[in-house]
Protein backbone atom coordinates (compact mmCIF):
# COMPACT_ATOMS: atom_id res chain seq x y z
CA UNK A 1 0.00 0.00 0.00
CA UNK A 2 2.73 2.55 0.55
CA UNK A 3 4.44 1.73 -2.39
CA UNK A 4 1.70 2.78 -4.42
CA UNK A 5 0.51 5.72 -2.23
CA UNK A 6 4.11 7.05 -2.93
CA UNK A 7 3.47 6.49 -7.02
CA UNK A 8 0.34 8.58 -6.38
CA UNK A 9 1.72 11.88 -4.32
CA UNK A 10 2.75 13.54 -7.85
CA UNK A 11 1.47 17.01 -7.80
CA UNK A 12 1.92 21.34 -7.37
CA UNK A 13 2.80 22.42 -4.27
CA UNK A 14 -0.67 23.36 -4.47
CA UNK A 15 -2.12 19.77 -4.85
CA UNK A 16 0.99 18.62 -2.59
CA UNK A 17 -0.45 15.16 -1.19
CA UNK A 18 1.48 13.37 1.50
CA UNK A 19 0.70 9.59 3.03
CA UNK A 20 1.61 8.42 6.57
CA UNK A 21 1.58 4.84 7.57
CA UNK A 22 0.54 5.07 11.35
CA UNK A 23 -1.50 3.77 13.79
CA UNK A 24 -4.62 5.81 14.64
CA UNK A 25 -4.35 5.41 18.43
CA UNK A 26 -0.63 7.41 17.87
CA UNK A 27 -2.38 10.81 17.45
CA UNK A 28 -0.09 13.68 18.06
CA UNK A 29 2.33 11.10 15.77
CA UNK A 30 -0.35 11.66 13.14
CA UNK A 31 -1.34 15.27 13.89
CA UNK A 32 2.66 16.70 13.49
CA UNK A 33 3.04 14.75 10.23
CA UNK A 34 -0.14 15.54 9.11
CA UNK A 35 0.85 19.72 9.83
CA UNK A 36 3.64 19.24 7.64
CA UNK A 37 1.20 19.26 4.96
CA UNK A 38 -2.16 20.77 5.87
CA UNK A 39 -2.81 24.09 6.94
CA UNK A 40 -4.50 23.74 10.58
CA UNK A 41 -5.27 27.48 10.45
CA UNK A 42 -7.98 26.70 7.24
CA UNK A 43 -10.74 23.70 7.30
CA UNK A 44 -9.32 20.01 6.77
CA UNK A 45 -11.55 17.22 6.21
CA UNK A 46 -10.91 14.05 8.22
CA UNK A 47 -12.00 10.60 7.09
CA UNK A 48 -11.56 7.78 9.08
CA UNK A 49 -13.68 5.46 6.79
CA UNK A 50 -13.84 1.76 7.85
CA UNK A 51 -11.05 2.55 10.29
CA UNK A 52 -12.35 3.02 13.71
CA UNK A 53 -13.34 -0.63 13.49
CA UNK A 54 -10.06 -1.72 14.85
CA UNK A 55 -10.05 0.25 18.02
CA UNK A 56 -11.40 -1.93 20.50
CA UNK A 57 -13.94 -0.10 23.36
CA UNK A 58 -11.08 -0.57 26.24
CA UNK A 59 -9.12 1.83 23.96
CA UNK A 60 -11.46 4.45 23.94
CA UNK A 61 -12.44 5.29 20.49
CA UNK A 62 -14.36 7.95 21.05
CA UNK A 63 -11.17 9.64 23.11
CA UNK A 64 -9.09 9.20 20.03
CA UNK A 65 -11.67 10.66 17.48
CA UNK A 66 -12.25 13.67 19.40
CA UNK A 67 -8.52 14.60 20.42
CA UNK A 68 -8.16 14.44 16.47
CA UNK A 69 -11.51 16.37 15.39
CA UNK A 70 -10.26 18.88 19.01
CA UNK A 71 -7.20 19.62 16.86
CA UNK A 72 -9.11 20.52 14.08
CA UNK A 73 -9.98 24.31 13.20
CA UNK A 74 -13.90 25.28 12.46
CA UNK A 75 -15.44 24.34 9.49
CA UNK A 76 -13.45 21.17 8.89
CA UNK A 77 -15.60 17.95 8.45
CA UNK A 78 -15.45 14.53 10.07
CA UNK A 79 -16.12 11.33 7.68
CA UNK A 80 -16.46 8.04 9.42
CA UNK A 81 -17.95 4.77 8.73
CA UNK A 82 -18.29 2.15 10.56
CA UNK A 83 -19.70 -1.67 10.59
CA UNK A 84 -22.87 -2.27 12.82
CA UNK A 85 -24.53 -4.79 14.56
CA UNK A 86 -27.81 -5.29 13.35
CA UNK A 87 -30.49 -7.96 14.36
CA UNK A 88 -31.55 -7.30 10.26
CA UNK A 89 -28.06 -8.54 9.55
CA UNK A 90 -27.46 -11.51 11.32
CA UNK A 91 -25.27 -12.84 8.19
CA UNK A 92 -22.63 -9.73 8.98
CA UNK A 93 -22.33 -10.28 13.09
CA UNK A 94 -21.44 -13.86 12.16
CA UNK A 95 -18.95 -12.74 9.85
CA UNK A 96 -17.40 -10.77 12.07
CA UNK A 97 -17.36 -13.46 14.68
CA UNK A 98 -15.99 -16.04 12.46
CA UNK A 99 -13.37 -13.05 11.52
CA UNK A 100 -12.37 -12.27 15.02
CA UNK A 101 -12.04 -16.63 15.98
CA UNK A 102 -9.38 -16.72 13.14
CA UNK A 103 -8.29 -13.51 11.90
CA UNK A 104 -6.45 -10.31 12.97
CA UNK A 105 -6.44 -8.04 13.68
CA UNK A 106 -9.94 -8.26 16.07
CA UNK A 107 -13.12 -6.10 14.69
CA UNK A 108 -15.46 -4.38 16.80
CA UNK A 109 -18.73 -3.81 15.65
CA UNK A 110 -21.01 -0.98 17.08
CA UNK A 111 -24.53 -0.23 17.06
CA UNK A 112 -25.69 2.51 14.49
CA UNK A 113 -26.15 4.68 17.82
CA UNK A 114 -22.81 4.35 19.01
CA UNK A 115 -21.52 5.13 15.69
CA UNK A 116 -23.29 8.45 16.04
CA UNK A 117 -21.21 9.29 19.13
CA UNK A 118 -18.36 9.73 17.07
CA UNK A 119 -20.16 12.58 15.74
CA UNK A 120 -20.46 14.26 19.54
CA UNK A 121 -20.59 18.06 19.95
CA UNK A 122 -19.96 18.35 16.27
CA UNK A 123 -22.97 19.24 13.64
CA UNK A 124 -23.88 15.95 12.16
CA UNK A 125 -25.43 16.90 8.33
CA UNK A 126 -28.37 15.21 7.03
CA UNK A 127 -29.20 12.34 6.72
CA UNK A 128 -27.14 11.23 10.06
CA UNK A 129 -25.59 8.46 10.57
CA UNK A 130 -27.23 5.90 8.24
CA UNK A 131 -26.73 2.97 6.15
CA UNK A 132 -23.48 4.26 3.40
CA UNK A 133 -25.52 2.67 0.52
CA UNK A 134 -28.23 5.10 1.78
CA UNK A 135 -25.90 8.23 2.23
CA UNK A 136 -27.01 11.66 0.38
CA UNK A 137 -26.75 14.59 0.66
CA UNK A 138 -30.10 15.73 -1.27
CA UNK A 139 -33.07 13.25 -1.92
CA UNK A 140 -32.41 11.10 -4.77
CA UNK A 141 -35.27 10.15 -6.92
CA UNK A 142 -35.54 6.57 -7.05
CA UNK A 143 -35.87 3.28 -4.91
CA UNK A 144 -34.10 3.26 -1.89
CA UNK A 145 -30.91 1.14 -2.07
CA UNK A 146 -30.68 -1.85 -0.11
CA UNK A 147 -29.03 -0.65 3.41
CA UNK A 148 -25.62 -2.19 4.11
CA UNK A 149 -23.82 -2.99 7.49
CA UNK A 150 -21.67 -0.38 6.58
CA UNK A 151 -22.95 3.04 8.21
CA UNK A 152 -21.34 6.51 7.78
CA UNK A 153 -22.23 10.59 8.44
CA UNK A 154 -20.33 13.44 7.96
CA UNK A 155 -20.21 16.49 10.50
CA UNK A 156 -18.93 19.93 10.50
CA UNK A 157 -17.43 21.69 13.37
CA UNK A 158 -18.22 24.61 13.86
């Protein structure tokens, strides 16, 4: 993965691009690389999409999201997603179990309520926290995709 995130960070110094390969629970490690490149005095988006997953509650998750969204000036955005636990998805928690018997490292799945606490003291835009198949920002015309164990938001803070 680094390899080709290196073939990738080709740009201006406008465009400049940079990739760290770090562990999310090291976040001032992340936040002073992540200066070198971004300007903390204008917005920054942060996306921690299908990443939060491997933070296990006795590491305090929520801790770690908020000391990097506290670092953040106003107007940036958090994106996370996040697998759920669903009794509609039985087929997914099983997964995960069979995953977590055999496989590492260990998932932790989260109701679609607890994923919203990521989202805590920050403006969560519509629709919420919801289903990612299901994620827009305007209503789309249309049948409503089939909802996914996969649920995301987006917030601004303000």
């Amino acid at each position: 993965m680094l390899a080709h995130a290196r073939a990738l960070l080709t740009s201006t110094p406008e465009g400049r691009t940079d990739y760290l390969d770090e562990d999310l629970r090291n976040v001032d490690t992340i936040l002073e690389h992540a200066s070198r490149t971004l300007d903390f005095s204008k917005p920054v988006a942060l996306m921690l999409l299908g990443v939060v997953i491997f933070i296990g509650d006795e590491e305090d998750p929520y801790g770690l999201v908020r000391r990097l969204t506290d670092r953040l000036p106003a107007g940036s955005h958090l994106v996370l997603s996040h697998t759920v636990t669903s009794p509609a998805m039985p087929d997914v928690d099983e997964a995960v179990k069979f995953w977590n018997e055999h496989g590492t490292p260990k998932l932790t799945q989260r109701r679609p309520q607890d994923v919203v606490r990521f989202f805590d003291g920050l403006e969560l835009l519509e629709p919420g926290v919801v289903s990612c198949s299901r994620w827009r920002p305007d209503d789309a015309a249309g049948p409503e995709p089939e909802e996914v164990a996969m649920f995301g938001g987006v917030a601004r803070k303000d």
